[in-house]
N, C-alpha and C. Protein backbone atom coordinates (compact mmCIF):
# COMPACT_ATOMS: atom_id res chain seq x y z
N UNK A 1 -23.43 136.02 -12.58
CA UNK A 1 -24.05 137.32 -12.81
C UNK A 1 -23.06 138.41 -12.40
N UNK A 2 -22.80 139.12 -12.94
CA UNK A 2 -21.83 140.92 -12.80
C UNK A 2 -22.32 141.33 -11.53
N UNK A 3 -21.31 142.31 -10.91
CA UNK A 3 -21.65 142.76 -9.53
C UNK A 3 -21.57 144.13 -9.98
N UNK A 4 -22.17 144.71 -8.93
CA UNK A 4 -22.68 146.44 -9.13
C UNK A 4 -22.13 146.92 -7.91
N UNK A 5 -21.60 147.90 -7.45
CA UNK A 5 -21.62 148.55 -6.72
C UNK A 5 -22.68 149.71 -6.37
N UNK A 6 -22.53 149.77 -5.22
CA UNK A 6 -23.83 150.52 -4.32
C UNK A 6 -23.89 152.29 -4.86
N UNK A 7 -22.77 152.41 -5.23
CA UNK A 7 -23.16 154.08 -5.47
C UNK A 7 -23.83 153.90 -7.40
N UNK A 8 -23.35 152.70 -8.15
CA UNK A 8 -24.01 152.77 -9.17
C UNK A 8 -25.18 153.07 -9.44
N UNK A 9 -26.20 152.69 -8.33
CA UNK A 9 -27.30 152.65 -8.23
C UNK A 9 -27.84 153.76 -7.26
N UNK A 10 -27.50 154.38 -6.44
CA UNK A 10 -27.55 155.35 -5.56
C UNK A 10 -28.33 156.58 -6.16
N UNK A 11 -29.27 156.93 -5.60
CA UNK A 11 -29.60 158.52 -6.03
C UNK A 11 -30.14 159.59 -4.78
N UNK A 12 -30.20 160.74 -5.44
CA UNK A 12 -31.13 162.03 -4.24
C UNK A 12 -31.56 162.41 -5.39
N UNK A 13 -32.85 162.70 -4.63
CA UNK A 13 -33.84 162.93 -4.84
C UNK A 13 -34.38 164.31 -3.94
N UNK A 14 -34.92 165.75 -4.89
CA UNK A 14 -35.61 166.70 -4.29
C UNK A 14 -36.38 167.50 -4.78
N UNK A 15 -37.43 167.39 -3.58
CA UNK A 15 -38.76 168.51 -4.05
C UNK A 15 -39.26 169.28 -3.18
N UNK A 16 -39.37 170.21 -3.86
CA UNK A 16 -40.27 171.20 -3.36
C UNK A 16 -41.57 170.99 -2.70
N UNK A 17 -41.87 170.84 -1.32
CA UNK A 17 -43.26 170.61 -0.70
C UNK A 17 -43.92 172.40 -1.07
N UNK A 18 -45.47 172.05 -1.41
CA UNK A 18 -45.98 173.25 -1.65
C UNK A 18 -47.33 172.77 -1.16
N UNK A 19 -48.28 174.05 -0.93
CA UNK A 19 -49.22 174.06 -0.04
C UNK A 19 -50.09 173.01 -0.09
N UNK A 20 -50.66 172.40 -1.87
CA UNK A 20 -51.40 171.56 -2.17
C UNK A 20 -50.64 169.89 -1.63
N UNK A 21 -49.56 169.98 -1.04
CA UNK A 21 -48.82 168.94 0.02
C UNK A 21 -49.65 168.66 0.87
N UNK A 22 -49.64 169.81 1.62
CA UNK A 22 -50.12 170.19 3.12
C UNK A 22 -51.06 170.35 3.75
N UNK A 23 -51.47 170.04 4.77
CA UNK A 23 -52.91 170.36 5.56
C UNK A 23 -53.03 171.41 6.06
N UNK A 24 -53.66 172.38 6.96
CA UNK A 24 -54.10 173.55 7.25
C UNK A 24 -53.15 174.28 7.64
N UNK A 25 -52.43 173.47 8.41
CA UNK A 25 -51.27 173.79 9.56
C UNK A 25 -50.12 173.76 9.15
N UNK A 26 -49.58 173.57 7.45
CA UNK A 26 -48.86 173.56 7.02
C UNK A 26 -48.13 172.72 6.74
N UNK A 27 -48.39 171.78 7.51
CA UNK A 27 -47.44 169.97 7.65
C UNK A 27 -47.78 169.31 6.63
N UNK A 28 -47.13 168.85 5.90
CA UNK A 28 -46.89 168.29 4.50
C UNK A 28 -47.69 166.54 5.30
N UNK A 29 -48.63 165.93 4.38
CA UNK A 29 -48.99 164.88 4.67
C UNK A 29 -47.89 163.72 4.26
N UNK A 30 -48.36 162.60 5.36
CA UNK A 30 -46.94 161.87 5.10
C UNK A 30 -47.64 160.91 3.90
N UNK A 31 -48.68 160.51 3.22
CA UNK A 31 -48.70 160.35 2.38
C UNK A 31 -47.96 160.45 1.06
N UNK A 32 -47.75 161.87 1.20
CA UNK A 32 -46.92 162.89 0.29
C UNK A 32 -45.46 162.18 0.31
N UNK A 33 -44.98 162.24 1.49
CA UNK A 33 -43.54 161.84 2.08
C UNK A 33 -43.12 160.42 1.42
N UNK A 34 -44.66 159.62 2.02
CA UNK A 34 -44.58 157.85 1.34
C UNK A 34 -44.43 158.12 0.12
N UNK A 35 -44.93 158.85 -0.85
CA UNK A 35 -44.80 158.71 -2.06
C UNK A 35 -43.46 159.35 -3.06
N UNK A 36 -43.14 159.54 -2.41
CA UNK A 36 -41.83 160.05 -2.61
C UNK A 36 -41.15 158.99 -2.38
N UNK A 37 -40.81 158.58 -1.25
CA UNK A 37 -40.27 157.45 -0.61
C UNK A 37 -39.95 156.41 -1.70
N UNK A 38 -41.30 156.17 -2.35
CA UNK A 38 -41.74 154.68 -3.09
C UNK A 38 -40.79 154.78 -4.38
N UNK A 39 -40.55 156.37 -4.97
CA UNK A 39 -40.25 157.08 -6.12
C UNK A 39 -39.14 156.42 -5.74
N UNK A 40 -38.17 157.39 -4.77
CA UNK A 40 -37.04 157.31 -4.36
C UNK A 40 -36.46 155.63 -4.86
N UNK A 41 -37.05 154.73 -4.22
CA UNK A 41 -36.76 153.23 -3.70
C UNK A 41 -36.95 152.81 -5.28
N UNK A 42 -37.48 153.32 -5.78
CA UNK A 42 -38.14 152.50 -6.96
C UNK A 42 -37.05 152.57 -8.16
N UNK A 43 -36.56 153.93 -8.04
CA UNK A 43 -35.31 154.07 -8.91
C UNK A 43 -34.33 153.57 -8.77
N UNK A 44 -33.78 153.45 -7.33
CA UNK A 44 -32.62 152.81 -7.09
C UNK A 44 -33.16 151.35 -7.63
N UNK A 45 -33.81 150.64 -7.21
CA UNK A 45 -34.30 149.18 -7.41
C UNK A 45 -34.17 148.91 -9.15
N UNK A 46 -34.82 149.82 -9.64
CA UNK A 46 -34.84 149.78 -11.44
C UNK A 46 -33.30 149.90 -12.10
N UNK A 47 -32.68 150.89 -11.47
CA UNK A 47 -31.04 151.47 -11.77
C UNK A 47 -29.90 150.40 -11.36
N UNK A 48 -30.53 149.54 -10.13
CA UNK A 48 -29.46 148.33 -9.51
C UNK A 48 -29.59 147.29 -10.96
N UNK A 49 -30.86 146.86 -11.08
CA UNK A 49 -31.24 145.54 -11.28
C UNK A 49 -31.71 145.60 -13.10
N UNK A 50 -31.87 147.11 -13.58
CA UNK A 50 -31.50 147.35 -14.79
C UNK A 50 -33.34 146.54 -15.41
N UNK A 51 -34.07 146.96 -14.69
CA UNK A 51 -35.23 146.24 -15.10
C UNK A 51 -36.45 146.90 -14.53
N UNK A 52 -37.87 146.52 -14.93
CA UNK A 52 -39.17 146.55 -13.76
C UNK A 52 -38.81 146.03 -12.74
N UNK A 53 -39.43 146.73 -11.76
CA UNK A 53 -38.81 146.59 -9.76
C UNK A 53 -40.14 146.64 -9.20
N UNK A 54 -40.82 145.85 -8.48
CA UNK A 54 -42.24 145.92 -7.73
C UNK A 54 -41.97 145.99 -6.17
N UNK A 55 -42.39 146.86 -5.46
CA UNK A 55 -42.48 146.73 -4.02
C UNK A 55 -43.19 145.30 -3.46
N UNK A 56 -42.72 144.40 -2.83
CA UNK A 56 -42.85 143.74 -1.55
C UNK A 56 -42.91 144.00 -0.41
N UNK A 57 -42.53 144.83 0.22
CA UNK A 57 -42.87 145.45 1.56
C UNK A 57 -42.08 146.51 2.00
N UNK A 58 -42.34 146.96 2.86
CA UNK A 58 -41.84 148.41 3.27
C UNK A 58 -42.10 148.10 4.93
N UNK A 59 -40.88 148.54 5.84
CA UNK A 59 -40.52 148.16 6.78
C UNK A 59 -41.51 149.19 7.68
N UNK A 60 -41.89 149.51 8.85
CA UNK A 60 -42.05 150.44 9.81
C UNK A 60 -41.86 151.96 9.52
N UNK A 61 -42.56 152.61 8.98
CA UNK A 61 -42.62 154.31 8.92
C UNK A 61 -42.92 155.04 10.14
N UNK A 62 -42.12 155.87 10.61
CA UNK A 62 -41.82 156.33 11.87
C UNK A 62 -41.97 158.15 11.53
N UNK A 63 -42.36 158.50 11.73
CA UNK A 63 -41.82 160.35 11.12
C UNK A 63 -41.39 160.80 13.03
N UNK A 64 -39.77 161.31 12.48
CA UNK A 64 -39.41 161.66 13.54
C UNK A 64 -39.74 163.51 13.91
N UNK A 65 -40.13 163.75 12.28
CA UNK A 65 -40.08 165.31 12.80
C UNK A 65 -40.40 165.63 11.63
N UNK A 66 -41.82 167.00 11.78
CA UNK A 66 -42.52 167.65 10.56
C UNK A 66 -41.61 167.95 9.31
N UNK A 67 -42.30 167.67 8.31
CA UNK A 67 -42.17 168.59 6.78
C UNK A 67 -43.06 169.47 7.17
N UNK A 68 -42.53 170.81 6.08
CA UNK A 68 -43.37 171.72 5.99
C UNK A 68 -43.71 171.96 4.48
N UNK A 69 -44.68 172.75 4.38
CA UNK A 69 -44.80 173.38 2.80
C UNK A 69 -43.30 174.42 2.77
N UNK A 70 -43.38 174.94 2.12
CA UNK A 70 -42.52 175.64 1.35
C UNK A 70 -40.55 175.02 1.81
N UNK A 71 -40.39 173.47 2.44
CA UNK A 71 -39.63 173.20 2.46
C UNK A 71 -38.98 172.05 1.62
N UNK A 72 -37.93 171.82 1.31
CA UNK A 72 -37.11 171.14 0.46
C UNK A 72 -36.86 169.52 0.99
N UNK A 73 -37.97 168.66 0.43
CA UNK A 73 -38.04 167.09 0.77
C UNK A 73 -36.57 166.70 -0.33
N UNK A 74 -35.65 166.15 0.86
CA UNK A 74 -34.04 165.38 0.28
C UNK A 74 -34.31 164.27 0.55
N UNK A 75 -34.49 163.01 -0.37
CA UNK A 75 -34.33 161.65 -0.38
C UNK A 75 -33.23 161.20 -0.72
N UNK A 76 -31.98 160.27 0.10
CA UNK A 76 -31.34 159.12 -0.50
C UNK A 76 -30.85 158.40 0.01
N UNK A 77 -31.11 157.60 -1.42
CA UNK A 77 -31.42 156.29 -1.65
C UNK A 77 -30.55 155.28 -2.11
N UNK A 78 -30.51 154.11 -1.61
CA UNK A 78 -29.42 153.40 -2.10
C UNK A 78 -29.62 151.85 -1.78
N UNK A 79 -28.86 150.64 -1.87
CA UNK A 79 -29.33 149.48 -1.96
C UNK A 79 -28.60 148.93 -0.97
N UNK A 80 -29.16 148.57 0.18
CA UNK A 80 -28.74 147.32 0.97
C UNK A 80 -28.17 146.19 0.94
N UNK A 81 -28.77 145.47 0.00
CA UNK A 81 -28.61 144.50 0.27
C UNK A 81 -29.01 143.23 -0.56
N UNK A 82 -28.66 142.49 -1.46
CA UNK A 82 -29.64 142.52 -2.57
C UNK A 82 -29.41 140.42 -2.51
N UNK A 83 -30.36 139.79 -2.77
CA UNK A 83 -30.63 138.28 -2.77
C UNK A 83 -30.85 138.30 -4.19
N UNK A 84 -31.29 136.71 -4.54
CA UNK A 84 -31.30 136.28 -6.01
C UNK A 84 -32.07 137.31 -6.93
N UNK A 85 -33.54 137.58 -6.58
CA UNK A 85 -34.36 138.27 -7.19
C UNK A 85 -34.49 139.67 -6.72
N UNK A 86 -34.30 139.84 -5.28
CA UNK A 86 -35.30 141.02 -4.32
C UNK A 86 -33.98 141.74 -4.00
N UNK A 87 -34.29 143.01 -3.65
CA UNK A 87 -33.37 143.86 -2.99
C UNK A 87 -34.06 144.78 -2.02
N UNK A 88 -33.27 145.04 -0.88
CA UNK A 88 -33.22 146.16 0.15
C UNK A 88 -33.19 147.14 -0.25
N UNK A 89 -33.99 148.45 -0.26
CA UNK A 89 -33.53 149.51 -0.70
C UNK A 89 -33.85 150.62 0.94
N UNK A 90 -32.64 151.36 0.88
CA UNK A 90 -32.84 152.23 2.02
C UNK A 90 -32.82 153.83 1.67
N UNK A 91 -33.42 154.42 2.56
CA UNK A 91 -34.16 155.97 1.80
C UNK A 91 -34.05 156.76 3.09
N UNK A 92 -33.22 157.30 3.06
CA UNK A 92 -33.68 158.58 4.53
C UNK A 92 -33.80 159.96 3.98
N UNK A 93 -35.08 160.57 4.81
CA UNK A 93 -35.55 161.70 4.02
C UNK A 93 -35.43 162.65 5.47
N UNK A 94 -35.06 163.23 4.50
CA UNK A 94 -34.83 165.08 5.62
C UNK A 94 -35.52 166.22 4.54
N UNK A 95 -35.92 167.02 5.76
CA UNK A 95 -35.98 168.61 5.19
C UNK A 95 -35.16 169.22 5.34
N UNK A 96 -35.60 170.27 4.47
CA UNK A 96 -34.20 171.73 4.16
C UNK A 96 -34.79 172.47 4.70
N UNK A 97 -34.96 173.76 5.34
CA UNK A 97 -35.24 174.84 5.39
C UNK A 97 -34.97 175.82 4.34
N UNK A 98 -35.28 176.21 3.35
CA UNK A 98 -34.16 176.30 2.11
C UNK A 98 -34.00 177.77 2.79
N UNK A 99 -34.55 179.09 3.50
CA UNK A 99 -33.93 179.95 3.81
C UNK A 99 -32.44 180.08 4.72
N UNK A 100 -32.68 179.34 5.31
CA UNK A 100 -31.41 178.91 6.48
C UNK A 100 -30.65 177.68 6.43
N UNK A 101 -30.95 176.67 5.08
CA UNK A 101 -30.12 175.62 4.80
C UNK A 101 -30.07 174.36 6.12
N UNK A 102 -31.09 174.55 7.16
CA UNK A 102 -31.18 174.14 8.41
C UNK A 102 -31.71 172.64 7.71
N UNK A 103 -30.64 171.68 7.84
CA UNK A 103 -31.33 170.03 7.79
C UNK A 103 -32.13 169.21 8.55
N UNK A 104 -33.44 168.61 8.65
CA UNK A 104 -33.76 168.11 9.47
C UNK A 104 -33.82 167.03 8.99
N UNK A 105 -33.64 165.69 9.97
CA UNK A 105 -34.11 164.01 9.50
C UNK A 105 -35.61 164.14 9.60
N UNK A 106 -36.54 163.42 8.71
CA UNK A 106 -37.80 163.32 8.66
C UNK A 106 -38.22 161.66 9.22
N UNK A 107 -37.33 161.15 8.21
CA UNK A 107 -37.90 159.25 8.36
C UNK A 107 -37.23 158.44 7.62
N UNK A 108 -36.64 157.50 8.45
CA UNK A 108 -36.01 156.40 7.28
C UNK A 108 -37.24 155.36 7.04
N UNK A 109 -36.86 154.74 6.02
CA UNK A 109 -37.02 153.53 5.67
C UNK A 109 -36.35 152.54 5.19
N UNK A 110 -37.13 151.33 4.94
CA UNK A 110 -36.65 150.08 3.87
C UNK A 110 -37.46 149.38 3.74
N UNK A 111 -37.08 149.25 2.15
CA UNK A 111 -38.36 148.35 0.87
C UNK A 111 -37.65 147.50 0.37
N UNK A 112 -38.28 146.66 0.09
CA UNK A 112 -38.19 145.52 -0.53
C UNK A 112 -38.95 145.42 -2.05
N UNK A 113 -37.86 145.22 -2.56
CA UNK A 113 -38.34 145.17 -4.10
C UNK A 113 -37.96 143.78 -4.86
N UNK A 114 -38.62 143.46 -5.80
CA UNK A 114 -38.26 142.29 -6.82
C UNK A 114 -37.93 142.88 -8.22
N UNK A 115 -37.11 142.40 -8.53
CA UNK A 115 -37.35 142.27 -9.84
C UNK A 115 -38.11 141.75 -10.82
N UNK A 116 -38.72 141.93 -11.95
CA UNK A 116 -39.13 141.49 -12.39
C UNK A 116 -38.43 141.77 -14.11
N UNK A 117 -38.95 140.21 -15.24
CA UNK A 117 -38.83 140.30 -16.52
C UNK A 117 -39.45 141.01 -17.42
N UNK A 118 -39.49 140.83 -18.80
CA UNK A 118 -40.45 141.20 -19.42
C UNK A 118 -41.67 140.64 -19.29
N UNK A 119 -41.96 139.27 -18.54
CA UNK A 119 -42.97 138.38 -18.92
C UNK A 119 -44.33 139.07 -17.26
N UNK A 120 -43.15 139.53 -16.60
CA UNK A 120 -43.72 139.91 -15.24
C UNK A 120 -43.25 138.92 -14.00
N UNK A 121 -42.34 137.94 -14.19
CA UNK A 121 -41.77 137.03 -12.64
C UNK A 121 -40.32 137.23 -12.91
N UNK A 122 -40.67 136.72 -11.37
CA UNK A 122 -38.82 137.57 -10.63
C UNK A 122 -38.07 137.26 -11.82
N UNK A 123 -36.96 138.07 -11.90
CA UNK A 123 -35.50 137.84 -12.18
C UNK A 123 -34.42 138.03 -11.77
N UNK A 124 -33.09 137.37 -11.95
CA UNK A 124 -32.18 137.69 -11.31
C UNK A 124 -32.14 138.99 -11.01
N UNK A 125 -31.07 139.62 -9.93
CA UNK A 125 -30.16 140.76 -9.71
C UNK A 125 -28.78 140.56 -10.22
N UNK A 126 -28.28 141.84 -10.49
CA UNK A 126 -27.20 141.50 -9.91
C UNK A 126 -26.31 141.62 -8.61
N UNK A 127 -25.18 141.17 -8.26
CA UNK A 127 -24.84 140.88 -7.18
C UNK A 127 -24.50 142.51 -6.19
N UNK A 128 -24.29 142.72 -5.38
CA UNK A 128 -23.77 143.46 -4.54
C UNK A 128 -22.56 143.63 -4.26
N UNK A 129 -21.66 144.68 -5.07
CA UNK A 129 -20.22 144.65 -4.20
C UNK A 129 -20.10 145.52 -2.69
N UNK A 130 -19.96 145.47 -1.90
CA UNK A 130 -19.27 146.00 -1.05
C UNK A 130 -18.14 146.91 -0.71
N UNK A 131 -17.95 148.09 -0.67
CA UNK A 131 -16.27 148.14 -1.08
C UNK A 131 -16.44 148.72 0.50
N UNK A 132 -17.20 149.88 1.17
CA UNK A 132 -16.70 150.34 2.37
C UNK A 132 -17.11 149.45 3.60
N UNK A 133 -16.73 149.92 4.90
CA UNK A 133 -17.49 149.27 5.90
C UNK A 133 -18.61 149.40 6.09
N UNK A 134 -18.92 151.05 5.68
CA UNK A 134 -20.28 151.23 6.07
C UNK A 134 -21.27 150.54 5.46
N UNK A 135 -21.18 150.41 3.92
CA UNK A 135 -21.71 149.28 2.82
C UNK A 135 -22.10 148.33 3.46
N UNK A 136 -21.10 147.10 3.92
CA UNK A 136 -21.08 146.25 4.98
C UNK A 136 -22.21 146.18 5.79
N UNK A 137 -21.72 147.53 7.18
CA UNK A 137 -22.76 147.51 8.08
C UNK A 137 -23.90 147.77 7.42
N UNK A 138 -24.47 148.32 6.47
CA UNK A 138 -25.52 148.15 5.90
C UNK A 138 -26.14 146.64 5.52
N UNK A 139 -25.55 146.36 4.83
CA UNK A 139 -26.12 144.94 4.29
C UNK A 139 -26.02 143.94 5.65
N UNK A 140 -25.35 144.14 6.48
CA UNK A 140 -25.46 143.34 7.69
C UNK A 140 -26.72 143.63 8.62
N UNK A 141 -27.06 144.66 8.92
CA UNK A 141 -28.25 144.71 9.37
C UNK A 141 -29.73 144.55 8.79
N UNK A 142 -29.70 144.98 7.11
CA UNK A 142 -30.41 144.54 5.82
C UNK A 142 -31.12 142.92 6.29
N UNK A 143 -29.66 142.10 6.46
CA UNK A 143 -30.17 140.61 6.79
C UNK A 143 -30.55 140.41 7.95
N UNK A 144 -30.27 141.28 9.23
CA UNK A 144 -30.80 140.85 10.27
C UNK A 144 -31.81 141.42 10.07
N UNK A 145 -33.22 142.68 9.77
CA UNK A 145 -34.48 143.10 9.41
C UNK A 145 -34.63 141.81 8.77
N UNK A 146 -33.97 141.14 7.31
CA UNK A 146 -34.93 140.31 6.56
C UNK A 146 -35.55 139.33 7.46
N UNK A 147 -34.02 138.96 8.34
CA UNK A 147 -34.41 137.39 9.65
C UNK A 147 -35.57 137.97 10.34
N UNK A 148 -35.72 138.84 11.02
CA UNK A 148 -36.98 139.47 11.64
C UNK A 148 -37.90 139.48 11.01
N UNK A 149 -38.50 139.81 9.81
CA UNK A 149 -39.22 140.01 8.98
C UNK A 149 -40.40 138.83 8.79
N UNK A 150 -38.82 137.95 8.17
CA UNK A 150 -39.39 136.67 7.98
C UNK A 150 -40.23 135.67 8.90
N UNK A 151 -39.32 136.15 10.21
CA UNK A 151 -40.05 135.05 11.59
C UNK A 151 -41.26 135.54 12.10
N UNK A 152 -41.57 136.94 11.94
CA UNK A 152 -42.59 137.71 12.50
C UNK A 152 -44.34 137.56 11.27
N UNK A 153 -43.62 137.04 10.18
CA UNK A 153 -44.50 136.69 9.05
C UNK A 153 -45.57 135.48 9.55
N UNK A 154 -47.05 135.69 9.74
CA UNK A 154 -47.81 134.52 10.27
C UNK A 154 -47.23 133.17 8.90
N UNK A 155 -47.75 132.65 9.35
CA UNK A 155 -47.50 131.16 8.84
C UNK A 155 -48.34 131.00 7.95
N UNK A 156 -48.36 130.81 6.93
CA UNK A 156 -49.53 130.33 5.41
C UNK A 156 -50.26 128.74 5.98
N UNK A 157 -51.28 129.04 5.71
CA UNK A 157 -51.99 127.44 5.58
C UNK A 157 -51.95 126.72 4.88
N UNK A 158 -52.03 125.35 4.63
CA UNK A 158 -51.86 124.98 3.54
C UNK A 158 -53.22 124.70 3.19
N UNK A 159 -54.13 124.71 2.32
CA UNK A 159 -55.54 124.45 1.63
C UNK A 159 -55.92 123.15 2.01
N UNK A 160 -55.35 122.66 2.23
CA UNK A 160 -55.79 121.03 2.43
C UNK A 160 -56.30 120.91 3.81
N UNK A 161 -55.23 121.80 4.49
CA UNK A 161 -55.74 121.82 5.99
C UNK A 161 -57.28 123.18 6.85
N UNK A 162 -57.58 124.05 6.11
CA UNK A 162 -58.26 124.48 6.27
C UNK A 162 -59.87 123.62 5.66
């Protein structure tokens, strides 16, 4: 299978938070934020893998610090880390202040996406090149979350035994 590099697939993403965002107090619901998020992840995942992309999971959402309405939600997004079918996708979102250009970090994440065919089950990716370190340290920690992920996953039953 052909390898892709990480900025092939890479995007930003921005919008305008406006009042119908926001709750009384002005703070943009993180709903709002998640859904963006999903946007964000979903393109890179479709743009890597050149296909339908379904979420599998989404790691720990943390908000380190308010959105507001009338501020500028910056998503990007780019790919971790990518196995036979599924890929890492990572998304850190900041606000703008757009009067004072003042950046704030809002919240990272990482999703997990599959690919999928026309028929609807997985399909290949393609591969991941690497070219910087940082690339690297990305996809290196990508696999240590998946190892976590995986071990922290309860255990399936098998039917026979229930």
């Amino acid at each position: 299978m052909e390898e892709k590099g990480v900025a092939e697939s890479r995007v930003i993403l921005s919008q305008v938070m406006l009042p119908q965002d926001a709750n009384t107090a002005g703070n943009v619901h993180g709903g709002v934020v998640m859904k963006h998020i999903f946007t964000a992840a979903g393109v890179v995942a479709a743009r890597h893998s050149r296909s339908n992309a379904v979420t599998v999971s989404i790691g720990g959402l943390d908000f380190d610090n308010p959105l507001f309405a009338d501020n500028l939600l910056i998503l990007k997004a780019s790919v971790n880390m990518v196995r036979r079918t599924s890929m890492e996708i990572g998304v850190r979102a900041e606000a703008e202040d757009i009067p004072t250009g003042r950046l704030t970090h809002i919240t990272s994440a990482y999703l997990t996406f599959v690919a999928l065919d026309e028929k609807g089950t997985p399909r290949e990716v393609p591969h991941l090149a690497l070219k910087s370190e940082d690339e690297k340290r990305r996809e290196m920690e990508a696999r240590f979350r998946r190892r976590t992920r995986l071990a922290e996953r309860p255990k399936k039953k098998n039917a026979s035994s229930i």
